[in-house]
PDB file of N, CA and C in Angstrom:
ATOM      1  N   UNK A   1     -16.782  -0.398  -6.501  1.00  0.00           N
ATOM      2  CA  UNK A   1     -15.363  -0.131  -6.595  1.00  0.00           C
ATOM      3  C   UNK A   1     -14.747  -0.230  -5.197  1.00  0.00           C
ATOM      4  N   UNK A   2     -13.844  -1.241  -4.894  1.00  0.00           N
ATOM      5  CA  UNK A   2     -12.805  -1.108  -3.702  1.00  0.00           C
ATOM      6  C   UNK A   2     -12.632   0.165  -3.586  1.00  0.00           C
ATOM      7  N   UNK A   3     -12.359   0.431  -2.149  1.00  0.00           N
ATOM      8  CA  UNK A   3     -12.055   1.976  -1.989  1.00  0.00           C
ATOM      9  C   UNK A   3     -10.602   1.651  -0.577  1.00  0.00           C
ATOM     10  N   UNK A   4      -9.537   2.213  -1.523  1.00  0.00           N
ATOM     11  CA  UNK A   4      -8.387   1.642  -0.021  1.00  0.00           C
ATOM     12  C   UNK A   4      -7.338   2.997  -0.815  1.00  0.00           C
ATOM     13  N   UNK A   5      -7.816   4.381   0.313  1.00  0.00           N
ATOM     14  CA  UNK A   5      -6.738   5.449  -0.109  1.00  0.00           C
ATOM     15  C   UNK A   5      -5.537   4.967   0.129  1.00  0.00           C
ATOM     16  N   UNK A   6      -5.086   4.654   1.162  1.00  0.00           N
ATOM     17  CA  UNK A   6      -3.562   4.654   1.380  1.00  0.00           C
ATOM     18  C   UNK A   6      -2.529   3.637   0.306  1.00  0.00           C
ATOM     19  N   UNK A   7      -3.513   2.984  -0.974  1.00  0.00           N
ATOM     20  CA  UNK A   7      -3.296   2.332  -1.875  1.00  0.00           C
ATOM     21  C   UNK A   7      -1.596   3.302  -2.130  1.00  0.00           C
ATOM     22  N   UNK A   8      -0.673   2.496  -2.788  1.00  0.00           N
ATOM     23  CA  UNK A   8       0.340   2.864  -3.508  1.00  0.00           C
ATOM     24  C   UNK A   8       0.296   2.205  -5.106  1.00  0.00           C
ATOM     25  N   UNK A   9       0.231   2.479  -5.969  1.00  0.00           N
ATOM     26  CA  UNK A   9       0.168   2.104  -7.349  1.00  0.00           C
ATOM     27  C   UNK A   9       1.088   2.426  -8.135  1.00  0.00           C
ATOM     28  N   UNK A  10       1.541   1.555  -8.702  1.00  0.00           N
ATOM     29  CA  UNK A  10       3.084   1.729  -9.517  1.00  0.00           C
ATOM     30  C   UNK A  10       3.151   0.782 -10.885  1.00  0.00           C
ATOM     31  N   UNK A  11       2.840   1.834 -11.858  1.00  0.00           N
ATOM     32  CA  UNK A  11       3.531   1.589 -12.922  1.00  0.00           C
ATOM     33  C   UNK A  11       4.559   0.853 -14.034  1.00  0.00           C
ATOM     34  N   UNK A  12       4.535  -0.159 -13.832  1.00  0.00           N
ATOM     35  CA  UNK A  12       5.896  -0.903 -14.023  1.00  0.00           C
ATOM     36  C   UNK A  12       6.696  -0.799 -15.470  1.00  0.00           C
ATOM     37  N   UNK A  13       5.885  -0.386 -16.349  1.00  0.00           N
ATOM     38  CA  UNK A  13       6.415   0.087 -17.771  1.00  0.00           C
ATOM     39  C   UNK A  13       7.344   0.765 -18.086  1.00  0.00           C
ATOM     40  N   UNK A  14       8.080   0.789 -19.359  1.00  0.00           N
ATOM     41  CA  UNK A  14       8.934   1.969 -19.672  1.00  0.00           C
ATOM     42  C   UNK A  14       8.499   2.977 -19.873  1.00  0.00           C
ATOM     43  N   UNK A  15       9.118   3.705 -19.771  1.00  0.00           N
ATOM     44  CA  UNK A  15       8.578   5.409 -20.758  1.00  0.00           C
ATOM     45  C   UNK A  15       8.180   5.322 -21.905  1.00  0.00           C
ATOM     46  N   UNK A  16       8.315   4.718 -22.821  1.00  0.00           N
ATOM     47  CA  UNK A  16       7.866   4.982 -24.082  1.00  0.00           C
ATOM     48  C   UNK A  16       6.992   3.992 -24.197  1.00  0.00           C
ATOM     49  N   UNK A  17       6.830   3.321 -23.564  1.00  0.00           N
ATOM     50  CA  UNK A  17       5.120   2.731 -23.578  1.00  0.00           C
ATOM     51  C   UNK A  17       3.730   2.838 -22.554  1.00  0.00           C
ATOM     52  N   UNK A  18       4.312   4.108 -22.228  1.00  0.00           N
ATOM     53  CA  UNK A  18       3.101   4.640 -20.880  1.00  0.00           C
ATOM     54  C   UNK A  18       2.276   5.443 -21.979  1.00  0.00           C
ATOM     55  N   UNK A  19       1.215   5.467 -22.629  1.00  0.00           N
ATOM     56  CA  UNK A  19       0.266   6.410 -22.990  1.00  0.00           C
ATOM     57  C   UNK A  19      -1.169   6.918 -21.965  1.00  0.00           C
ATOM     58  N   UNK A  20      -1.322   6.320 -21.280  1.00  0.00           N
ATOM     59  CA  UNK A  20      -2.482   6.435 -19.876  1.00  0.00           C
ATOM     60  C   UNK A  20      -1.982   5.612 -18.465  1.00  0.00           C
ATOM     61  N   UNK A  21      -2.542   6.719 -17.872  1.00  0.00           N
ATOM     62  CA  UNK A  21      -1.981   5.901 -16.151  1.00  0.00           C
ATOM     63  C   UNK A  21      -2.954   6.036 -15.332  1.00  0.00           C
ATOM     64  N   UNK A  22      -2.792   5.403 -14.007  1.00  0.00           N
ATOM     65  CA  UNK A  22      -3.563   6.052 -12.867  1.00  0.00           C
ATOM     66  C   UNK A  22      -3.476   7.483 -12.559  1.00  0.00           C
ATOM     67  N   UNK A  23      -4.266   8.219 -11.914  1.00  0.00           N
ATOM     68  CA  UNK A  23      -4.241   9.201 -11.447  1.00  0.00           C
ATOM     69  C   UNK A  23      -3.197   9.360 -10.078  1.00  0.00           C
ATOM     70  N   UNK A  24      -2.351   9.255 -10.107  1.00  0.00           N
ATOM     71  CA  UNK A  24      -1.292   9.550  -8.825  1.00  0.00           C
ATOM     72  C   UNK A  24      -0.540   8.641  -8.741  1.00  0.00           C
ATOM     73  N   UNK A  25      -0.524   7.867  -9.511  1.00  0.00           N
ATOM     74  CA  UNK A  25       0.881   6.609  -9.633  1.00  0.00           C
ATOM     75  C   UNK A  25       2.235   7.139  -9.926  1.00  0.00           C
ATOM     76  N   UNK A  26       3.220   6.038  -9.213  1.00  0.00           N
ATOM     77  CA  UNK A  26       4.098   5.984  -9.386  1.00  0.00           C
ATOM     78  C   UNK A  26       4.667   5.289 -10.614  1.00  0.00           C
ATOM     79  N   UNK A  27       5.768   5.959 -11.093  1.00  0.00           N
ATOM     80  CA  UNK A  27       6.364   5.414 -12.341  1.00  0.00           C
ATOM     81  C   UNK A  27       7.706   4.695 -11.972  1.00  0.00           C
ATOM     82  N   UNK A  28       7.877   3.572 -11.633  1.00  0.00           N
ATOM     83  CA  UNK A  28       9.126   3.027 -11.359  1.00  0.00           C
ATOM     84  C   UNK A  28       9.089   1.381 -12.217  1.00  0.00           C
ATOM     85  N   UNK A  29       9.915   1.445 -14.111  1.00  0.00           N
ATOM     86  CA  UNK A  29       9.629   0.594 -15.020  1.00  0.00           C
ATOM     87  C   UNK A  29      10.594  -0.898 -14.037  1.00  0.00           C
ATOM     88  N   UNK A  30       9.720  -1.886 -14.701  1.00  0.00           N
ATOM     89  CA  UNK A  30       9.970  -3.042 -13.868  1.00  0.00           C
ATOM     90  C   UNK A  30      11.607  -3.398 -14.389  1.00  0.00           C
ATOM     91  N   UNK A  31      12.507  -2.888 -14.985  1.00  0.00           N
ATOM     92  CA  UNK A  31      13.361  -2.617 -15.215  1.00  0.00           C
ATOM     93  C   UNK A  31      14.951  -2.171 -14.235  1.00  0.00           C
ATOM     94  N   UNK A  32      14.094  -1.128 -13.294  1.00  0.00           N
ATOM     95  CA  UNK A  32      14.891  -0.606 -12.644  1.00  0.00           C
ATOM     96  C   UNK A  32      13.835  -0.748 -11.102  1.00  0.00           C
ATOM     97  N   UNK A  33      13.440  -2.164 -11.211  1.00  0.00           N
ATOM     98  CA  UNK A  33      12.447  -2.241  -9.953  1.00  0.00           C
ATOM     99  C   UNK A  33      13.607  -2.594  -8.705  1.00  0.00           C
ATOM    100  N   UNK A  34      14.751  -3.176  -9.005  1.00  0.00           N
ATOM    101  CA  UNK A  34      15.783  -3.590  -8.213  1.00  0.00           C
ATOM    102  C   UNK A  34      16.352  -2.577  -7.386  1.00  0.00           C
ATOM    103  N   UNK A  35      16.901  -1.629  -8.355  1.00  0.00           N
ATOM    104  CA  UNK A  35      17.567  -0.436  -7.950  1.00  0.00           C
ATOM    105  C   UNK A  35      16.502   0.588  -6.951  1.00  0.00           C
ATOM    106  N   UNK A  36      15.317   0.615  -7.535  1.00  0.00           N
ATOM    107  CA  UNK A  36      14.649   1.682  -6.633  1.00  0.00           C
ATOM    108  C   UNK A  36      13.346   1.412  -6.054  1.00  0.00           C
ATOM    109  N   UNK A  37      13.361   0.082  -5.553  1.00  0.00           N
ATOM    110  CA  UNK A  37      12.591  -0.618  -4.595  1.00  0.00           C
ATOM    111  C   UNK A  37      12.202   0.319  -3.263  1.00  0.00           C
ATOM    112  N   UNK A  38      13.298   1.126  -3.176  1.00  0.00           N
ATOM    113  CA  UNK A  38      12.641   1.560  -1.671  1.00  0.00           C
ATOM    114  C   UNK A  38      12.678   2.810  -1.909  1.00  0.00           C
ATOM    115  N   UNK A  39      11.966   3.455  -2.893  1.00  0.00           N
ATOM    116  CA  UNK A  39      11.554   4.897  -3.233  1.00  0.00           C
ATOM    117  C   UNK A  39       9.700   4.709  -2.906  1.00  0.00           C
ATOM    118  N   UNK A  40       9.045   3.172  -2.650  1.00  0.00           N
ATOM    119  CA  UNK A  40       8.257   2.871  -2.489  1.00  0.00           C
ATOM    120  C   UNK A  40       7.710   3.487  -1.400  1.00  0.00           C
ATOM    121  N   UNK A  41       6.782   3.944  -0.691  1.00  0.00           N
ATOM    122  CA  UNK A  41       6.315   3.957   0.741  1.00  0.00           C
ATOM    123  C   UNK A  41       6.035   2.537   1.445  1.00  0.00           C
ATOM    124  N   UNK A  42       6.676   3.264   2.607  1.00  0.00           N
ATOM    125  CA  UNK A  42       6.551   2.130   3.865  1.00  0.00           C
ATOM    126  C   UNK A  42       5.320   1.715   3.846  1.00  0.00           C
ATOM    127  N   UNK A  43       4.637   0.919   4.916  1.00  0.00           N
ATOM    128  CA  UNK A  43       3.443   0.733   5.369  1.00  0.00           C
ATOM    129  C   UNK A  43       2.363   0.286   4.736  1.00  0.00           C
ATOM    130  N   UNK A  44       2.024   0.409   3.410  1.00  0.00           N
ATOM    131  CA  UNK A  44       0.929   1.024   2.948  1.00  0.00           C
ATOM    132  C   UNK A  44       0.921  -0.122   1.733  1.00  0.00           C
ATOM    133  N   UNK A  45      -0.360   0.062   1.250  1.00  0.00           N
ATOM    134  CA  UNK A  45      -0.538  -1.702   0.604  1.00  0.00           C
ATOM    135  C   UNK A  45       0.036  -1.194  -0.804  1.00  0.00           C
ATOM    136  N   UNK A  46       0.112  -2.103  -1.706  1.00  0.00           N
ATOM    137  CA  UNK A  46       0.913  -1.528  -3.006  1.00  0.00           C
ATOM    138  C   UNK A  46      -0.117  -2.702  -3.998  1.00  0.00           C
ATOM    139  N   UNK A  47      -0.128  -1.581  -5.520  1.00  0.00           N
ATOM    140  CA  UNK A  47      -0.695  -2.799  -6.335  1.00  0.00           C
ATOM    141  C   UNK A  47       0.224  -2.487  -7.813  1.00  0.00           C
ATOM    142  N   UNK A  48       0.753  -3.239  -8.292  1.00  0.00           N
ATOM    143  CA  UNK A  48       1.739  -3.182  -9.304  1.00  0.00           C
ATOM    144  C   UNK A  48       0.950  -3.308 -11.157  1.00  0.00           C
ATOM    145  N   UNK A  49       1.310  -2.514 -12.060  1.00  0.00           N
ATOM    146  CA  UNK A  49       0.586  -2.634 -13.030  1.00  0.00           C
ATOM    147  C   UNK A  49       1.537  -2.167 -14.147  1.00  0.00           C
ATOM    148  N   UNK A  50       1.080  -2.894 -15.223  1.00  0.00           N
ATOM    149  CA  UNK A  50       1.352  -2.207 -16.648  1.00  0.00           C
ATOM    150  C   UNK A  50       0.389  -2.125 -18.102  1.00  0.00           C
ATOM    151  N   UNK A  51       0.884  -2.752 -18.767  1.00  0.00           N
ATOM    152  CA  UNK A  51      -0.311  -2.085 -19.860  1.00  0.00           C
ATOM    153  C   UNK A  51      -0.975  -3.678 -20.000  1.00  0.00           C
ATOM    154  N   UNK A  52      -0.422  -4.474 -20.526  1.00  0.00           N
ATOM    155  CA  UNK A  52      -1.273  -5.542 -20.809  1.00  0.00           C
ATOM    156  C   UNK A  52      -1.258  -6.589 -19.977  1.00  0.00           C
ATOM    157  N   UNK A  53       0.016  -6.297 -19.064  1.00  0.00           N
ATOM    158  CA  UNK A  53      -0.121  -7.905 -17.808  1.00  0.00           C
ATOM    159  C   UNK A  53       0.986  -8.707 -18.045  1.00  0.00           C
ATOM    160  N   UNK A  54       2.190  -8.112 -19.023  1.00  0.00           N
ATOM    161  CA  UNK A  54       3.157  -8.876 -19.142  1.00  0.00           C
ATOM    162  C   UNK A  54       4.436  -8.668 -18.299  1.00  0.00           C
ATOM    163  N   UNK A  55       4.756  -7.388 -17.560  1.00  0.00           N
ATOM    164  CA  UNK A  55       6.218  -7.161 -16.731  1.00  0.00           C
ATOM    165  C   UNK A  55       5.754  -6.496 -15.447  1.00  0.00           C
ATOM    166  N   UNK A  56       4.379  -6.502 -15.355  1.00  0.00           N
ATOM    167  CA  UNK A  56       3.916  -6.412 -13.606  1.00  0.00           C
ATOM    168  C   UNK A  56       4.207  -7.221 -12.658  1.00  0.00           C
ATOM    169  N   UNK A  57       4.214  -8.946 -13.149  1.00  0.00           N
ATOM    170  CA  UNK A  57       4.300 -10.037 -12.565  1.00  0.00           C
ATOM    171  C   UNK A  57       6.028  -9.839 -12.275  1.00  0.00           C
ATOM    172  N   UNK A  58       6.997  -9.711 -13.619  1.00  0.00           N
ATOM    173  CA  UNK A  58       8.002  -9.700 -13.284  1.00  0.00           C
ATOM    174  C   UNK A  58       8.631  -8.401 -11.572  1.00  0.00           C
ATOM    175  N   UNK A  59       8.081  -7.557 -11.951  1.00  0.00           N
ATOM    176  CA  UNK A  59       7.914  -6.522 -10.897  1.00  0.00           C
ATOM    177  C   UNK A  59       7.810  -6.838  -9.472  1.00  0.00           C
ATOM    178  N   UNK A  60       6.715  -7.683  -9.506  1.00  0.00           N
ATOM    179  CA  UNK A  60       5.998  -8.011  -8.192  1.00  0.00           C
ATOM    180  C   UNK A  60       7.370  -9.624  -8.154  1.00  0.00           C
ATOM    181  N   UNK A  61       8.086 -10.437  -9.079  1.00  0.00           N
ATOM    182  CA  UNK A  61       9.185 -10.785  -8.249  1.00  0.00           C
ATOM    183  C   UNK A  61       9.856 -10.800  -7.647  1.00  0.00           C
ATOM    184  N   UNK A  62      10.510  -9.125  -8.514  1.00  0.00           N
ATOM    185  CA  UNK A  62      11.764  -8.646  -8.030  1.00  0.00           C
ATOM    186  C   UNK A  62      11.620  -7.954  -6.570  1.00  0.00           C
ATOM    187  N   UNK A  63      10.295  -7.687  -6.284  1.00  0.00           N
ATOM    188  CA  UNK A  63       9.491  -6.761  -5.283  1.00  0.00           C
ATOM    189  C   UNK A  63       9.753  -7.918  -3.965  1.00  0.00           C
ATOM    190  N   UNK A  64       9.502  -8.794  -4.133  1.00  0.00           N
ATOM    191  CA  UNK A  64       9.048  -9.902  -2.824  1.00  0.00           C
ATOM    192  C   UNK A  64      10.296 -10.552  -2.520  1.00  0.00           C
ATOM    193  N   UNK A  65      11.707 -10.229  -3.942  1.00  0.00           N
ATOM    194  CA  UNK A  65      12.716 -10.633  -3.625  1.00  0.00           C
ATOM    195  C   UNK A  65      13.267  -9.450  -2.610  1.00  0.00           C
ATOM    196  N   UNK A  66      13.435  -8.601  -3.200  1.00  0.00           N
ATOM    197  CA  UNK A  66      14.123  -7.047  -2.320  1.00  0.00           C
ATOM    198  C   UNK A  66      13.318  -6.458  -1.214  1.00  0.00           C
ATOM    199  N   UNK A  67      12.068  -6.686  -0.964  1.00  0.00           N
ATOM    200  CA  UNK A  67      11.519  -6.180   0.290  1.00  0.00           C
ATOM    201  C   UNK A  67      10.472  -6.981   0.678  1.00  0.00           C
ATOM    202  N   UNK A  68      10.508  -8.118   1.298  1.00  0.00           N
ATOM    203  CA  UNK A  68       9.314  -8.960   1.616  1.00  0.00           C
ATOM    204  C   UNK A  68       8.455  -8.670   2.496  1.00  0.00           C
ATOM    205  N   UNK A  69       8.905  -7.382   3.626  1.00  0.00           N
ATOM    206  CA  UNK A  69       8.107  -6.422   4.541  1.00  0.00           C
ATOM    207  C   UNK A  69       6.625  -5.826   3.666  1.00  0.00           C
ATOM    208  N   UNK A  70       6.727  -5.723   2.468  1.00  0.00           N
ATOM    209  CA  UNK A  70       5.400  -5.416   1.965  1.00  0.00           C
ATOM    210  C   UNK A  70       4.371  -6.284   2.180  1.00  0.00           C
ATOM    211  N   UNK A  71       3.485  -5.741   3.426  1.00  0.00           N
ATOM    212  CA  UNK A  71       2.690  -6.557   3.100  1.00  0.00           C
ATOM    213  C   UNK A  71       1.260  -6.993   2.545  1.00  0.00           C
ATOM    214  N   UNK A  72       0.968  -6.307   2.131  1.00  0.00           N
ATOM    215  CA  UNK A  72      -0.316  -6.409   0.686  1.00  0.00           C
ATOM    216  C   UNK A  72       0.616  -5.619  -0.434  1.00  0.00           C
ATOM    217  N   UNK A  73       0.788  -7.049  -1.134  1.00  0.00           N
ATOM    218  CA  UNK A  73       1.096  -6.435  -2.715  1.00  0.00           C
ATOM    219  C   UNK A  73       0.850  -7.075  -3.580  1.00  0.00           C
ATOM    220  N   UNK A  74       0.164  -6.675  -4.775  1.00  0.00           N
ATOM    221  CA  UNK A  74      -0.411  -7.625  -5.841  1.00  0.00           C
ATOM    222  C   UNK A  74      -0.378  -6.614  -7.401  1.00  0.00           C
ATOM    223  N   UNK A  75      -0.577  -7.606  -7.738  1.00  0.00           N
ATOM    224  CA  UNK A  75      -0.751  -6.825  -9.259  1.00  0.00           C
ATOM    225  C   UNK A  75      -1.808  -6.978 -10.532  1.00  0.00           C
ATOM    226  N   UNK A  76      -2.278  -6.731 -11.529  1.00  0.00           N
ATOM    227  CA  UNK A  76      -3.327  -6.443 -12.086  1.00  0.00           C
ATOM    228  C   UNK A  76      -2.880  -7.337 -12.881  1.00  0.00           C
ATOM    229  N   UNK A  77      -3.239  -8.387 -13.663  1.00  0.00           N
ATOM    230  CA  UNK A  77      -2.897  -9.235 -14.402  1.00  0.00           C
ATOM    231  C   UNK A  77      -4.056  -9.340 -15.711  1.00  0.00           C
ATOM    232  N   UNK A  78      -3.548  -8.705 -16.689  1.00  0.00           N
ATOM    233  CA  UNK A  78      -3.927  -7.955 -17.579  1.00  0.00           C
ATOM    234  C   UNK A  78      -4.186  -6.377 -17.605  1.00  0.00           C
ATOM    235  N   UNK A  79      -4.830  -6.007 -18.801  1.00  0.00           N
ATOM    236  CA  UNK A  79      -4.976  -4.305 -19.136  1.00  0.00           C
ATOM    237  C   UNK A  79      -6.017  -3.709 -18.023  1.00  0.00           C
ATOM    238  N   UNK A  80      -4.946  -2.586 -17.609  1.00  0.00           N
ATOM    239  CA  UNK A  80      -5.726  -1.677 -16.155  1.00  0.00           C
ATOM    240  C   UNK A  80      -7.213  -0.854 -17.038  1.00  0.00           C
ATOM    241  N   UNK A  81      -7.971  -1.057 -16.026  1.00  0.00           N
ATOM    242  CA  UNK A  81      -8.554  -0.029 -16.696  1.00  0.00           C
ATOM    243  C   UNK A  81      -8.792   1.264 -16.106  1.00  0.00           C
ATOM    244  N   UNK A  82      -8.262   2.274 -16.811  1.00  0.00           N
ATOM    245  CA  UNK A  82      -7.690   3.495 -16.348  1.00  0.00           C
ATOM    246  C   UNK A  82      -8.548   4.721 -16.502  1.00  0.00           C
ATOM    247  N   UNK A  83      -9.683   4.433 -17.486  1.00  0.00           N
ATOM    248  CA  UNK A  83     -10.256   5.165 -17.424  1.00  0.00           C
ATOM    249  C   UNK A  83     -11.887   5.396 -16.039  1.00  0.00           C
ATOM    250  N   UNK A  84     -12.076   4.168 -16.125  1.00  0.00           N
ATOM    251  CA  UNK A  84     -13.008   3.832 -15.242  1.00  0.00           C
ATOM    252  C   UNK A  84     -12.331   4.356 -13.328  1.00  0.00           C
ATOM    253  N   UNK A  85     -11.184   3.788 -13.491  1.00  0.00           N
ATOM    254  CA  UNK A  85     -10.805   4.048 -12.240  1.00  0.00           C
ATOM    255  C   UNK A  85     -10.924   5.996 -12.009  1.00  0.00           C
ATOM    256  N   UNK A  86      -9.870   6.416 -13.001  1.00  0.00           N
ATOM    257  CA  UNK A  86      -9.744   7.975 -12.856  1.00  0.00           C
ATOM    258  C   UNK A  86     -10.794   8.822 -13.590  1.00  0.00           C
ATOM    259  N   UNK A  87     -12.040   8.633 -13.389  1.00  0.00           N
ATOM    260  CA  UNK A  87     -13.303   9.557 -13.616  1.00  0.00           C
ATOM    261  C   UNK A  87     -14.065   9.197 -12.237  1.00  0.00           C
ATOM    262  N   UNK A  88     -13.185   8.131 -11.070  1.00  0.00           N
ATOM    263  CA  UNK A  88     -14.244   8.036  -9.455  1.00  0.00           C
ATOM    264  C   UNK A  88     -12.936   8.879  -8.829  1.00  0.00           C
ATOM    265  N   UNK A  89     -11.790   9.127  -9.447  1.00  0.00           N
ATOM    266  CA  UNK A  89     -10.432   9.162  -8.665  1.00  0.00           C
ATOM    267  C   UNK A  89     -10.114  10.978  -8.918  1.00  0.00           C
ATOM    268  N   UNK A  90     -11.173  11.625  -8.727  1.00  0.00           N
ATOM    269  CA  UNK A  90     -10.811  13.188  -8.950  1.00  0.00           C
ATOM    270  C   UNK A  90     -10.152  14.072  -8.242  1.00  0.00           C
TER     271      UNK A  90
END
């Protein structure tokens, strides 16, 4: 397992389709990724996700359009797996 704490992880889904997440992610739906782009932390690498891999990508557009200073950011392209991650992530 990669190991990179200062990771930032964000959520890109709506509310009503979040049933499991990371352990300490951010919830900002790729929706309102425009508006609150810089609720993000500075510095720090970012990896963008949702449930099956369909509005992360859109996310990580709107992301590279509004703050191109990020610099490691990527996203999970397909279903996270959330459980595996948060049973090493205690």
């Amino acid at each position: 397992m990669l190991h990179t704490p200062d990771l930032v992880i964000i959520d890109t889904r709506e509310p009503q389709y979040i049933d499991k997440q990371f352990n300490g992610c951010l919830s900002i739906p790729y929706t309102q990724m425009a508006e609150r782009y810089k609720e993000i932390p500075e510095g720090r690498p970012v990896m963008l996700h949702c449930g099956l891999g369909w509005v992360a990508p859109k996310a990580y557009k709107t992301l590279v359009e509004k703050n191109p200073k990020i610099k490691e950011l990527s996203y999970i392209d397909g279903a996270p797996l959330f459980d595996e991650y948060n049973k090493n992530k205690k």
